[in-house]
N, C-alpha and C. Protein backbone atom coordinates (compact mmCIF):
# COMPACT_ATOMS: atom_id res chain seq x y z
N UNK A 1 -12.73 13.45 -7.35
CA UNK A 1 -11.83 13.02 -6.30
C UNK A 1 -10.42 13.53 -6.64
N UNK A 2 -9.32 13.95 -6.07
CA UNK A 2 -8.21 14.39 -6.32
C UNK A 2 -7.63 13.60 -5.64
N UNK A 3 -6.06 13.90 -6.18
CA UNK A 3 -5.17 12.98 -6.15
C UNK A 3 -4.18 13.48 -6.85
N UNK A 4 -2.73 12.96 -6.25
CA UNK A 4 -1.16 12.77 -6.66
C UNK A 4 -1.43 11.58 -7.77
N UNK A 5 -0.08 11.78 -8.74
CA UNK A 5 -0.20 11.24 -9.68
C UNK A 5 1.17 10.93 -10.16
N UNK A 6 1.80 9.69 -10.42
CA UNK A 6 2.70 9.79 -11.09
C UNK A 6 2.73 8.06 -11.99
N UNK A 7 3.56 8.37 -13.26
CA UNK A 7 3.19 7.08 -14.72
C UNK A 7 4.42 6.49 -14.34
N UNK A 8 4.65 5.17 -13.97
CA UNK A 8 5.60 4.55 -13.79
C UNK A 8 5.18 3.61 -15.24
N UNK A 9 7.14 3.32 -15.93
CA UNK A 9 6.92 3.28 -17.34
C UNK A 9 6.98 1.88 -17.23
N UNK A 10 5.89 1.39 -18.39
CA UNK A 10 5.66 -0.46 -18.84
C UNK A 10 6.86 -0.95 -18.78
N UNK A 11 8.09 -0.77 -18.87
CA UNK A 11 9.28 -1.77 -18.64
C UNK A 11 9.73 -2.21 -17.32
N UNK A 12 9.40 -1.08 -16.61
CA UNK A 12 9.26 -1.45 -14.85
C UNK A 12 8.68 -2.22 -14.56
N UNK A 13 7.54 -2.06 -14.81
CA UNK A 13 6.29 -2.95 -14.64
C UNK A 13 6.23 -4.25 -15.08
N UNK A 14 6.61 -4.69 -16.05
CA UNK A 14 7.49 -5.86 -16.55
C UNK A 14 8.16 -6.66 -15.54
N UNK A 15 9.26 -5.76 -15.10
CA UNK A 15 9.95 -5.97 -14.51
C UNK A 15 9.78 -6.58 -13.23
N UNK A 16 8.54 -5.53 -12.17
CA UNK A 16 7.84 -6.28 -11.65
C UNK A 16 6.92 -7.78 -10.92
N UNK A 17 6.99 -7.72 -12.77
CA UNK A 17 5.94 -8.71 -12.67
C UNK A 17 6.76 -10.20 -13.08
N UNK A 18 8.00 -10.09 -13.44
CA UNK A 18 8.98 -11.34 -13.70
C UNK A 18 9.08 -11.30 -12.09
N UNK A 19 9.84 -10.50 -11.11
CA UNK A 19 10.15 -10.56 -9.79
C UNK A 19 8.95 -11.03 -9.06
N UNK A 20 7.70 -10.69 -9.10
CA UNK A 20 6.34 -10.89 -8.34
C UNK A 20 6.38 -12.64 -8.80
N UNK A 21 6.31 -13.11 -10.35
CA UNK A 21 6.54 -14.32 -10.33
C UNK A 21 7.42 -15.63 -9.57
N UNK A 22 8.61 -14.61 -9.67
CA UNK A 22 9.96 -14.99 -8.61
C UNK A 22 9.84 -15.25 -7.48
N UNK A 23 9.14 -14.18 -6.68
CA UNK A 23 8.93 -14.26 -5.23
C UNK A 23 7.83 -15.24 -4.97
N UNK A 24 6.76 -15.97 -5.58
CA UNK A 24 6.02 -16.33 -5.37
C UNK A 24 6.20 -17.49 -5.43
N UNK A 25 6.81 -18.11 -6.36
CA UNK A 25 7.87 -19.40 -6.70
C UNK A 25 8.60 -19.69 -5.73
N UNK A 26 9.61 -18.81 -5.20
CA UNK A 26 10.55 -19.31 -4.60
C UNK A 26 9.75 -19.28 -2.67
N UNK A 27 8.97 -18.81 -2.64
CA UNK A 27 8.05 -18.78 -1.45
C UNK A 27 7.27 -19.63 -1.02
N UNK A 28 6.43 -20.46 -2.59
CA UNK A 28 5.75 -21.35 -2.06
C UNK A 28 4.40 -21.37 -1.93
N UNK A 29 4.18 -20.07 -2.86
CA UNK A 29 2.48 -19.94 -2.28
C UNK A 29 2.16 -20.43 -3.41
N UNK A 30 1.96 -21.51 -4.41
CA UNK A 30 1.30 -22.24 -4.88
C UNK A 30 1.16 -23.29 -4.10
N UNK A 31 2.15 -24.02 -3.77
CA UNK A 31 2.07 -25.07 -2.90
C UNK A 31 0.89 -25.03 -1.50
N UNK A 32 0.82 -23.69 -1.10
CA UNK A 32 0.02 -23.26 -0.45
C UNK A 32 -1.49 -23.43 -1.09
N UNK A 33 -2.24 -23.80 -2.02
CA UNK A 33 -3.03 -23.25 -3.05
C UNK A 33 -3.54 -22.02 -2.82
N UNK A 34 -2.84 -21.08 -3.09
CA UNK A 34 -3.27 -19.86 -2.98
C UNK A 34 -3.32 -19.23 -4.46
N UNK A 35 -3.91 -18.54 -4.78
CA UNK A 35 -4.40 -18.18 -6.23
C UNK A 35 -3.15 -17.37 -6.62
N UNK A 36 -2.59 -17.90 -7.57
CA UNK A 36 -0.97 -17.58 -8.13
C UNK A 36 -1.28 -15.90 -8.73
N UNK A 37 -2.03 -16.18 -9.57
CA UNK A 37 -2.15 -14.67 -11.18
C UNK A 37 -2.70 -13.70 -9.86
N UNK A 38 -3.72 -14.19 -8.84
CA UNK A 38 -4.28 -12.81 -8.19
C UNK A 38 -3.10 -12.32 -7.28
N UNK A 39 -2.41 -13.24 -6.54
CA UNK A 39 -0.99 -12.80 -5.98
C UNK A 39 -0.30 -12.10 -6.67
N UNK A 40 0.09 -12.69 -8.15
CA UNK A 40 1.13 -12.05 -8.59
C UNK A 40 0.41 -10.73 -8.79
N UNK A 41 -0.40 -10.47 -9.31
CA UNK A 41 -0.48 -9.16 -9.98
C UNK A 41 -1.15 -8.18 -8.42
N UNK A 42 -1.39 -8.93 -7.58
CA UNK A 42 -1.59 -7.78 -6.16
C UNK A 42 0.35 -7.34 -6.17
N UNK A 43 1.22 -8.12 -5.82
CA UNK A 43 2.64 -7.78 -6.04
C UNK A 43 3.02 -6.84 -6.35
N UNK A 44 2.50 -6.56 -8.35
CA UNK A 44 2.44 -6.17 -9.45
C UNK A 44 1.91 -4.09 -8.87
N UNK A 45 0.73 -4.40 -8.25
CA UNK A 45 0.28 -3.15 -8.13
C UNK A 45 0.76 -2.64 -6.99
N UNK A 46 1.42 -3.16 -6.08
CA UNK A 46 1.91 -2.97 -4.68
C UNK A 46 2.94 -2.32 -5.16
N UNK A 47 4.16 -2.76 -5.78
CA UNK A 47 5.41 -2.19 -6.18
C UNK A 47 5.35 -1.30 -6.86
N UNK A 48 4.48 -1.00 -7.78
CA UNK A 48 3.95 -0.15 -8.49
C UNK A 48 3.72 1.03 -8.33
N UNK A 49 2.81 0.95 -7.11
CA UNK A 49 2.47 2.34 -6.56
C UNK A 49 3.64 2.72 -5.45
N UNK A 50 4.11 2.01 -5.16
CA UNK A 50 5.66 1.85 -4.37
C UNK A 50 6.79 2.66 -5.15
N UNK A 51 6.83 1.99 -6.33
CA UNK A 51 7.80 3.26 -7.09
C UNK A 51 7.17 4.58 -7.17
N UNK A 52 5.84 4.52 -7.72
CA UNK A 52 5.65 5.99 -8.22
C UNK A 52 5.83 6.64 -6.74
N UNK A 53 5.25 6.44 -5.89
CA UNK A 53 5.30 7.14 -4.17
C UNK A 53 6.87 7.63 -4.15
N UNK A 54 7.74 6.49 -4.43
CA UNK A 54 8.81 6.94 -4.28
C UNK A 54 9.22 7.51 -5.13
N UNK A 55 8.94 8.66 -6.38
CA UNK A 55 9.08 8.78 -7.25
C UNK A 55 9.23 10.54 -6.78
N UNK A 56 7.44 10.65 -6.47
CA UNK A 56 6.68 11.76 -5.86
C UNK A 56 7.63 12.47 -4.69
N UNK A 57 8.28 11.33 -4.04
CA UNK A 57 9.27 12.15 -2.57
C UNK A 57 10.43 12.21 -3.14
N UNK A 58 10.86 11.76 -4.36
CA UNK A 58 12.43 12.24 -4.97
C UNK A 58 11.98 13.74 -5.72
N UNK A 59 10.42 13.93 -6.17
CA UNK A 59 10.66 15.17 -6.68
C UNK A 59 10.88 15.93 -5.35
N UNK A 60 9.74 15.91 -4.19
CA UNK A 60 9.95 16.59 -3.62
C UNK A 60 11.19 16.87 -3.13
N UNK A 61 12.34 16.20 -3.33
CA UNK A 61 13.86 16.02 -2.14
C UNK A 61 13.36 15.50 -0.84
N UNK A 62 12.12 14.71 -0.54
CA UNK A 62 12.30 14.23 0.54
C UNK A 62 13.09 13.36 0.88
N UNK A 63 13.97 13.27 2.24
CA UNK A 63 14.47 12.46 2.87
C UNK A 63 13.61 11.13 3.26
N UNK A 64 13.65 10.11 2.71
CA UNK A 64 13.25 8.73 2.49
C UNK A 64 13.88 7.84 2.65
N UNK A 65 13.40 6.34 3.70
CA UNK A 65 14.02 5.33 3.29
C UNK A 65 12.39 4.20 2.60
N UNK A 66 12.60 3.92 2.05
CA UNK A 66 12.22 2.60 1.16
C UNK A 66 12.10 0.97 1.66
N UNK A 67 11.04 0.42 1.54
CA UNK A 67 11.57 -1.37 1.73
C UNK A 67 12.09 -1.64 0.35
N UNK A 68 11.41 -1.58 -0.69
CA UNK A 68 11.82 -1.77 -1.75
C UNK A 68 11.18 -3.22 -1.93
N UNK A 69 11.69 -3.98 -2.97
CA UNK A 69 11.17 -5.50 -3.35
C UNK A 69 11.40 -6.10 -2.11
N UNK A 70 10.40 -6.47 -1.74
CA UNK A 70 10.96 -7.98 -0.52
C UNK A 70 10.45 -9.60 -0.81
N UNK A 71 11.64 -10.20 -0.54
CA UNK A 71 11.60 -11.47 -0.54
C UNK A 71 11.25 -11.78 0.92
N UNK A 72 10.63 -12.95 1.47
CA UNK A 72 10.70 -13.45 2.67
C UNK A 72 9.27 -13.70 3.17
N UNK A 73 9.21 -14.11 4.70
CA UNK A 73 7.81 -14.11 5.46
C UNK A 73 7.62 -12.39 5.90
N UNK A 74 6.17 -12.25 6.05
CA UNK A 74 6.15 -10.91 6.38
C UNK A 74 6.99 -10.52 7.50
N UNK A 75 6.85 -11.55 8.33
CA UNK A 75 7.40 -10.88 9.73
C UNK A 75 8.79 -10.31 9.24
N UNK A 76 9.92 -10.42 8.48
CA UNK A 76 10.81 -10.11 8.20
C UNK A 76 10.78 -8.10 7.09
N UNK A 77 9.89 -8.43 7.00
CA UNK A 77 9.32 -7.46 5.69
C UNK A 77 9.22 -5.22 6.86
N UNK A 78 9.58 -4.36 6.05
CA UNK A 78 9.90 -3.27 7.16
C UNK A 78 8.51 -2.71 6.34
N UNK A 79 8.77 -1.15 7.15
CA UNK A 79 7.53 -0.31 6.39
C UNK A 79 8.14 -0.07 5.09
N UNK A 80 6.85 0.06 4.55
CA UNK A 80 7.06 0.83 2.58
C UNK A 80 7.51 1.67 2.74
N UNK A 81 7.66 2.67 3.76
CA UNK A 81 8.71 3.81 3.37
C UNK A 81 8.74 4.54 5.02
N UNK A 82 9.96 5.30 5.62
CA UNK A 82 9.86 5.67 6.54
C UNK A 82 10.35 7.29 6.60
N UNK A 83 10.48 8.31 6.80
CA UNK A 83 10.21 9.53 6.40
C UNK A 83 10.51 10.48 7.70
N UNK A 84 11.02 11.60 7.80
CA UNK A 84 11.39 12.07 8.59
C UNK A 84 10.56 13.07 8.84
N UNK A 85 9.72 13.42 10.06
CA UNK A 85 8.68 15.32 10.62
C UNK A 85 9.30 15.47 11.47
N UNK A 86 9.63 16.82 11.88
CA UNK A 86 10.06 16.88 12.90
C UNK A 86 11.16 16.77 13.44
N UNK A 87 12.28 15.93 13.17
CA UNK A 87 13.26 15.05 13.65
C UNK A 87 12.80 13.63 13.89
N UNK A 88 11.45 13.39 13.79
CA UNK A 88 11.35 11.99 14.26
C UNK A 88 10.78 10.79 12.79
N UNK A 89 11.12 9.92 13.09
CA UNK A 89 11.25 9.23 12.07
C UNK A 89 9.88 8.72 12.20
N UNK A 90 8.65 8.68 10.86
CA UNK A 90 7.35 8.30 10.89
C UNK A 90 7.06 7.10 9.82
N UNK A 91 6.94 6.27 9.89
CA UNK A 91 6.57 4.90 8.57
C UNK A 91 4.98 5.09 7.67
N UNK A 92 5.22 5.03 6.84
CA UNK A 92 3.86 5.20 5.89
C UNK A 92 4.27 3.71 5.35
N UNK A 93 2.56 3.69 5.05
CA UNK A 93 2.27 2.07 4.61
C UNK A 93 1.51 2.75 2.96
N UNK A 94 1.00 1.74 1.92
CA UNK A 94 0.56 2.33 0.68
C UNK A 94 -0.33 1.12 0.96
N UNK A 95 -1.98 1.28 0.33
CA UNK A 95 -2.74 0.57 0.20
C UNK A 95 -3.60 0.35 -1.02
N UNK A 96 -2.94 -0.08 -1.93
CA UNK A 96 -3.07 -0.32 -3.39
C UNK A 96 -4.39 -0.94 -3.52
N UNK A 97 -5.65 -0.23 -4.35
CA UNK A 97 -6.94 -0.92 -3.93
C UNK A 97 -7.25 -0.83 -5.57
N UNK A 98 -7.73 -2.08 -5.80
CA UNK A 98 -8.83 -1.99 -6.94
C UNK A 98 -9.50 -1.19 -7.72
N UNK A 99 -9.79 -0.64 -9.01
CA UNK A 99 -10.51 0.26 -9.37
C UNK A 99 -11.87 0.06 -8.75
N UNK A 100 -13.02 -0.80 -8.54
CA UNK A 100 -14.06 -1.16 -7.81
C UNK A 100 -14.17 -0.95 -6.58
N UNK A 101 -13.22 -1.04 -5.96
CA UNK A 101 -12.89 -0.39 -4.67
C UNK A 101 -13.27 0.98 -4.86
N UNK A 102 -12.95 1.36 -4.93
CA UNK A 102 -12.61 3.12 -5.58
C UNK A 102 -13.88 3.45 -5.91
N UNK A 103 -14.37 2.60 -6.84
CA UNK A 103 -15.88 3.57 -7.44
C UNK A 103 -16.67 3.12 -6.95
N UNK A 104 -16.89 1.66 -6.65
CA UNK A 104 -18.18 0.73 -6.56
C UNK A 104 -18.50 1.00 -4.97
N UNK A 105 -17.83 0.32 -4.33
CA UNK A 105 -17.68 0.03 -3.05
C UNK A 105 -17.55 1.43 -2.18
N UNK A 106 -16.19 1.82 -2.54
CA UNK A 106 -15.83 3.32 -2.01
C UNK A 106 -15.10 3.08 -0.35
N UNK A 107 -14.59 1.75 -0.28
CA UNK A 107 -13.91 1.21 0.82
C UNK A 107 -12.60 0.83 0.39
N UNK A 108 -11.81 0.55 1.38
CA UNK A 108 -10.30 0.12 1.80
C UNK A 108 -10.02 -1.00 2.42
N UNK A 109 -9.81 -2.19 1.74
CA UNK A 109 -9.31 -3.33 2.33
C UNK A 109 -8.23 -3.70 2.95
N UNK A 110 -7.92 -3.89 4.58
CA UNK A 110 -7.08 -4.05 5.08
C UNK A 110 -6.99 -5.34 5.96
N UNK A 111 -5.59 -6.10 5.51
CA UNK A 111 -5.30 -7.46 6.09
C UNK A 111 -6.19 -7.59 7.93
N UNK A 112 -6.98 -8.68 7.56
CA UNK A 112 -7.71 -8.42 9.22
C UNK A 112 -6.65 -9.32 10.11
N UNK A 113 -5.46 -10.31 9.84
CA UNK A 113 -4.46 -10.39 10.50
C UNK A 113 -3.60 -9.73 11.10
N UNK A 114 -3.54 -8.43 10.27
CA UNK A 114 -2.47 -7.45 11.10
C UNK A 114 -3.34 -6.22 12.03
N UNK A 115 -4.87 -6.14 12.22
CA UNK A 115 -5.42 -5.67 12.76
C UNK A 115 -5.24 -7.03 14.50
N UNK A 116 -5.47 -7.69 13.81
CA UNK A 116 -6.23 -8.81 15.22
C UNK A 116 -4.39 -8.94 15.60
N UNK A 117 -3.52 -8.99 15.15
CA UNK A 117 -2.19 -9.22 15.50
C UNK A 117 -1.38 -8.01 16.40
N UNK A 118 -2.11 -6.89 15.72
CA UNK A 118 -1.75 -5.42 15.90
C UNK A 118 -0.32 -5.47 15.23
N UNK A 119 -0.17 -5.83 13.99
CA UNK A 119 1.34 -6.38 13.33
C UNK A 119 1.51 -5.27 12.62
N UNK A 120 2.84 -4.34 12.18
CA UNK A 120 3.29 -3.64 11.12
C UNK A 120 2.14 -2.94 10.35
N UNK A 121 1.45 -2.07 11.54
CA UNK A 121 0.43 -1.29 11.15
C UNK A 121 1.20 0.27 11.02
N UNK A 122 1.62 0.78 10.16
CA UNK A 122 2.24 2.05 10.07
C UNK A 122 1.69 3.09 10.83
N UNK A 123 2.40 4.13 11.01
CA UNK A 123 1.71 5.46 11.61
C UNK A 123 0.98 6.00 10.43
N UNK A 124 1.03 6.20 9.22
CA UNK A 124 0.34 6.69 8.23
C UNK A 124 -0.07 5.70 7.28
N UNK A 125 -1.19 5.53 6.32
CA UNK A 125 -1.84 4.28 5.24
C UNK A 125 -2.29 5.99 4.18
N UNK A 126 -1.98 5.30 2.99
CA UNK A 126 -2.04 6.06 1.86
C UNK A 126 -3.19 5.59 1.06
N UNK A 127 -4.33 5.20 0.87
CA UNK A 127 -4.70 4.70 -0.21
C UNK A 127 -4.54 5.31 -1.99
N UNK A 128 -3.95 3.94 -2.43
CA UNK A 128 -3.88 4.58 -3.55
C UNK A 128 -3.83 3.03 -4.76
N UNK A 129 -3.71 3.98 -6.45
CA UNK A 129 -4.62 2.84 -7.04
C UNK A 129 -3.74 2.77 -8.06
N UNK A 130 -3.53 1.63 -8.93
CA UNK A 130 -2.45 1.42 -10.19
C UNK A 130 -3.42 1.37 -11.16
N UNK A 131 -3.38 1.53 -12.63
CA UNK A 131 -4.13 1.22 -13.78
C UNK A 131 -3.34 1.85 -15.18
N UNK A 132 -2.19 0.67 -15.77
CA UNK A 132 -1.62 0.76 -17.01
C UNK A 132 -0.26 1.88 -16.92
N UNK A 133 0.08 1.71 -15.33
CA UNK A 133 1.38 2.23 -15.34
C UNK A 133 0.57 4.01 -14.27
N UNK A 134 -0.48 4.28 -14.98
CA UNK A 134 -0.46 5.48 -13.72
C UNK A 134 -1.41 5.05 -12.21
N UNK A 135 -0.21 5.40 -11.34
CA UNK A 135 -0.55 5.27 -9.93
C UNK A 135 -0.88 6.55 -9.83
N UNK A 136 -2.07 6.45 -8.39
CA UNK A 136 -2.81 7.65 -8.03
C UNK A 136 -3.04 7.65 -6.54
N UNK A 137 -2.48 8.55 -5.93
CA UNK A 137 -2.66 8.97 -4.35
C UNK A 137 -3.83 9.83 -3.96
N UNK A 138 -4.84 9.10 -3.72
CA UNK A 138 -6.44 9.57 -2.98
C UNK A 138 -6.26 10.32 -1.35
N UNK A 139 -5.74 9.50 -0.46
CA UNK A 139 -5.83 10.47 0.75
C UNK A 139 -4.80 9.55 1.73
N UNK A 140 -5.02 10.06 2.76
CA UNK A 140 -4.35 9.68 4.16
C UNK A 140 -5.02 8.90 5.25
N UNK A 141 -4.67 7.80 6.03
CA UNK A 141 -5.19 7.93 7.32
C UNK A 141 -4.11 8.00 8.26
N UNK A 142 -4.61 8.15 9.67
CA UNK A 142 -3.44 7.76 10.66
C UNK A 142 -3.84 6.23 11.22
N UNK A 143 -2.72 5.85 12.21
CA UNK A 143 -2.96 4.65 12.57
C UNK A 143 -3.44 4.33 13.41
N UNK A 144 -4.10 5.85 14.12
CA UNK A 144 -5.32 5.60 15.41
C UNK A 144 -6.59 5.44 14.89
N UNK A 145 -6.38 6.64 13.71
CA UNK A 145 -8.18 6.67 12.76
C UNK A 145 -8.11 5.27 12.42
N UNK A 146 -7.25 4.52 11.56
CA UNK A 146 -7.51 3.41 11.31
C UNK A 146 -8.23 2.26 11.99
N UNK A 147 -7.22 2.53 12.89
CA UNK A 147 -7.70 1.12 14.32
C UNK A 147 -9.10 1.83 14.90
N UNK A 148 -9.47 2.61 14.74
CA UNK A 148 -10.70 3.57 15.08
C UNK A 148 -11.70 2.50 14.05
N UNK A 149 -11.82 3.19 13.31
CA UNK A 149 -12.52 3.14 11.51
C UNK A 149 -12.75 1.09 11.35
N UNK A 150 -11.87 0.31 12.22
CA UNK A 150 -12.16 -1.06 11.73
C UNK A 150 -12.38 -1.60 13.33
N UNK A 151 -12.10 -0.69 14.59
CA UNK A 151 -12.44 -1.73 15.38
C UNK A 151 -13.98 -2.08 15.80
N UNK A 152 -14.64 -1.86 15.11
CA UNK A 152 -16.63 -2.27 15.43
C UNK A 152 -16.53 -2.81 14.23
N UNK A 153 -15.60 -3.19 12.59
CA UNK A 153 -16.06 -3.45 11.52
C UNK A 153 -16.05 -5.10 11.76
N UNK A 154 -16.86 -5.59 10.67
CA UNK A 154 -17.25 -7.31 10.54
C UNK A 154 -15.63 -7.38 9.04
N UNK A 155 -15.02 -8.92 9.82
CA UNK A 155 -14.17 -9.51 9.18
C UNK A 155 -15.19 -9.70 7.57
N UNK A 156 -14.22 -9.72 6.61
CA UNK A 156 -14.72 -10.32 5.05
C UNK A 156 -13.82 -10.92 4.67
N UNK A 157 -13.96 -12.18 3.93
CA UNK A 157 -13.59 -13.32 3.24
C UNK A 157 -13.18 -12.90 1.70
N UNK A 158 -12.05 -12.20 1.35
CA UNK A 158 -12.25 -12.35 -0.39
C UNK A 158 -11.78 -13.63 -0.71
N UNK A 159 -12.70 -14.66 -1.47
CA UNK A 159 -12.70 -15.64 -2.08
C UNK A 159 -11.64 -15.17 -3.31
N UNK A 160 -11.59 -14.37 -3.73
CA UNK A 160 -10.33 -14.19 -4.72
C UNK A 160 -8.64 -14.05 -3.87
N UNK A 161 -8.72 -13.59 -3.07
CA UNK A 161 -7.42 -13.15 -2.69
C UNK A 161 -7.21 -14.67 -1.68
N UNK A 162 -8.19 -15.31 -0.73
CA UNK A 162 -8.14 -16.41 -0.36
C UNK A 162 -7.61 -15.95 1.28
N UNK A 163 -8.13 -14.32 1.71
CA UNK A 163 -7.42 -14.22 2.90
C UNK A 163 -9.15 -13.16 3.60
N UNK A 164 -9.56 -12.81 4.72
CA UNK A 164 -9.97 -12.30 5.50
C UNK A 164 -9.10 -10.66 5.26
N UNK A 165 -10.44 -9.94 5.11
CA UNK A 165 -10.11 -8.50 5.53
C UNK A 165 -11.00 -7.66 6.25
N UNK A 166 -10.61 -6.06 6.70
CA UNK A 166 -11.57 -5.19 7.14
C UNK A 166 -11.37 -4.08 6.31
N UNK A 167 -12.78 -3.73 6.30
CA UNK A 167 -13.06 -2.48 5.49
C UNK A 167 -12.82 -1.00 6.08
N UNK A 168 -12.44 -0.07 5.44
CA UNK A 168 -12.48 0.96 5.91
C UNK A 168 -13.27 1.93 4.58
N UNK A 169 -14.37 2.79 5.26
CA UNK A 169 -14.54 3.71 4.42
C UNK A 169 -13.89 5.08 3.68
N UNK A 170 -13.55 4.84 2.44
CA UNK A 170 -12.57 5.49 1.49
C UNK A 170 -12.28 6.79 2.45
N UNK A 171 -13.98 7.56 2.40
CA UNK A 171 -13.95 9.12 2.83
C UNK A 171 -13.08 9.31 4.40
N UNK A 172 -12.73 7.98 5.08
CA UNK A 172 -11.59 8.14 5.69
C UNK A 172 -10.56 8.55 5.77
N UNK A 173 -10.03 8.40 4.38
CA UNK A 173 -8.46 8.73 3.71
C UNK A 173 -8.96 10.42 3.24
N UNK A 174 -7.90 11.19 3.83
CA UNK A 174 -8.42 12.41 3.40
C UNK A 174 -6.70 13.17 3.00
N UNK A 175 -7.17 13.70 1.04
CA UNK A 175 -6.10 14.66 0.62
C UNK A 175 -5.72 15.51 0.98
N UNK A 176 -6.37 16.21 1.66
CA UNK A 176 -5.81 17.46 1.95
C UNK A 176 -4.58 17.49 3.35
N UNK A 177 -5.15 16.07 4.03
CA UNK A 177 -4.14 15.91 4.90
C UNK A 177 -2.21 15.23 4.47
N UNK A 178 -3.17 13.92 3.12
CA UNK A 178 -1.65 13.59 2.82
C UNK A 178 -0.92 14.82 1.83
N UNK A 179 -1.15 16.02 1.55
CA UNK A 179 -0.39 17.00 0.74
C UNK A 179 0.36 17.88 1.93
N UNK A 180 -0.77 17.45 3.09
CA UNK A 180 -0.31 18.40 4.49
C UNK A 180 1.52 17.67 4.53
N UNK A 181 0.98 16.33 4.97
CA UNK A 181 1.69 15.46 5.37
C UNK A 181 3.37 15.58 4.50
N UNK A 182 3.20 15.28 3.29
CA UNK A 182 4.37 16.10 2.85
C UNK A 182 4.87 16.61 2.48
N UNK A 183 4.41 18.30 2.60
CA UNK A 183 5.05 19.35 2.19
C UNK A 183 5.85 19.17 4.16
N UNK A 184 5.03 18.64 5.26
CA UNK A 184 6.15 18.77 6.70
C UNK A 184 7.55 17.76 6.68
N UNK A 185 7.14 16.71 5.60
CA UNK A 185 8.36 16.07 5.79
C UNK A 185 9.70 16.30 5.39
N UNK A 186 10.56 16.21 6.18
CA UNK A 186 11.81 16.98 5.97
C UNK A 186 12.93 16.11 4.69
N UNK A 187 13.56 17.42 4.21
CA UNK A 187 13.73 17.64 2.70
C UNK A 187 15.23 16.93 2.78
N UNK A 188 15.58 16.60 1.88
CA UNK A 188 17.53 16.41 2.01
C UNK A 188 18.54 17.01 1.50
């Protein structure tokens, strides 16, 4: 399988993971009983692959904006990154999946709230994966294939994460399109 690659260093990650504690505290999702360690460390790999992404478009000189850490309810929360083709401004989302995901399964878990909501579904989804600081960029979808790819799929329950999702099959996300994708995005 190929893939972008970049090692975001253990002190970040650290770093991370004091803030992922932070946000989760000051939010409330224990009080919620929602499973604290699997939150935090979904956080943990979200930001993660969030830096390195943003890491990958500073080599390139892409012109980028960032959400960066967010505090708050989602509804307040922007895209992971928004990016310029064309002249027109396009939002990419990152979908940080499990190593098991990846090998076992070979699917993409996506919030089935923001499908059934049609909420802050980006024009582009990246799947990609964290493990000991190196993040890895597998492929692309768009946000028609997407809504394509899950609207006949059956809702799933992860009893770990404590939320409803839909699957998408991995071989959906395709590299050759996200390398397409930004060598067009415009440079600064």
């Amino acid at each position: 399988m190929d893939y972008l690659e970049y090692q975001v260093p253990v002190e970040m990650i650290n770093i991370f993971r004091k803030q992922a504690e932070q946000k989760i505290a000051s939010e409330g999702w224990g009080k919620q009983g929602r499973n604290i360690s699997v939150k935090v460390d979904n956080f943990v790999h979200c930001w993660t692959t969030e830096e390195a992404f943003k890491q990958l478009l500073i080599k390139e000189e892409v012109w980028f904006r960032n959400r960066g850490l967010y505090f708050g309810d989602s509804q307040g929360a922007g895209a992971d990154f928004t990016v310029k083709i064309n002249g027109e401004e396009v939002t990419i989302g990152l979908r940080s999946v499990a190593p098991l995901s990846l090998t076992k399964y070979k699917q993409v878990a996506y919030p089935d709230d923001r499908i059934r909501l049609n909420e802050k579904i980006a024009d582009f989804h990246i799947v990609c994966n964290h493990d000991k600081g190196y993040s890895k960029f597998f492929g692309i979808i768009s946000r028609e294939e997407l809504l394509a790819a899950v609207s006949d799929g059956k809702r799933l329950y992860s009893k770990k994460n404590q939320e409803y999702f839909r699957v998408i099959p991995l071989e959906k996300f395709n590299y050759e399109k996200l390398v397409s994708l930004i060598t067009k995005m415009e440079k600064i």
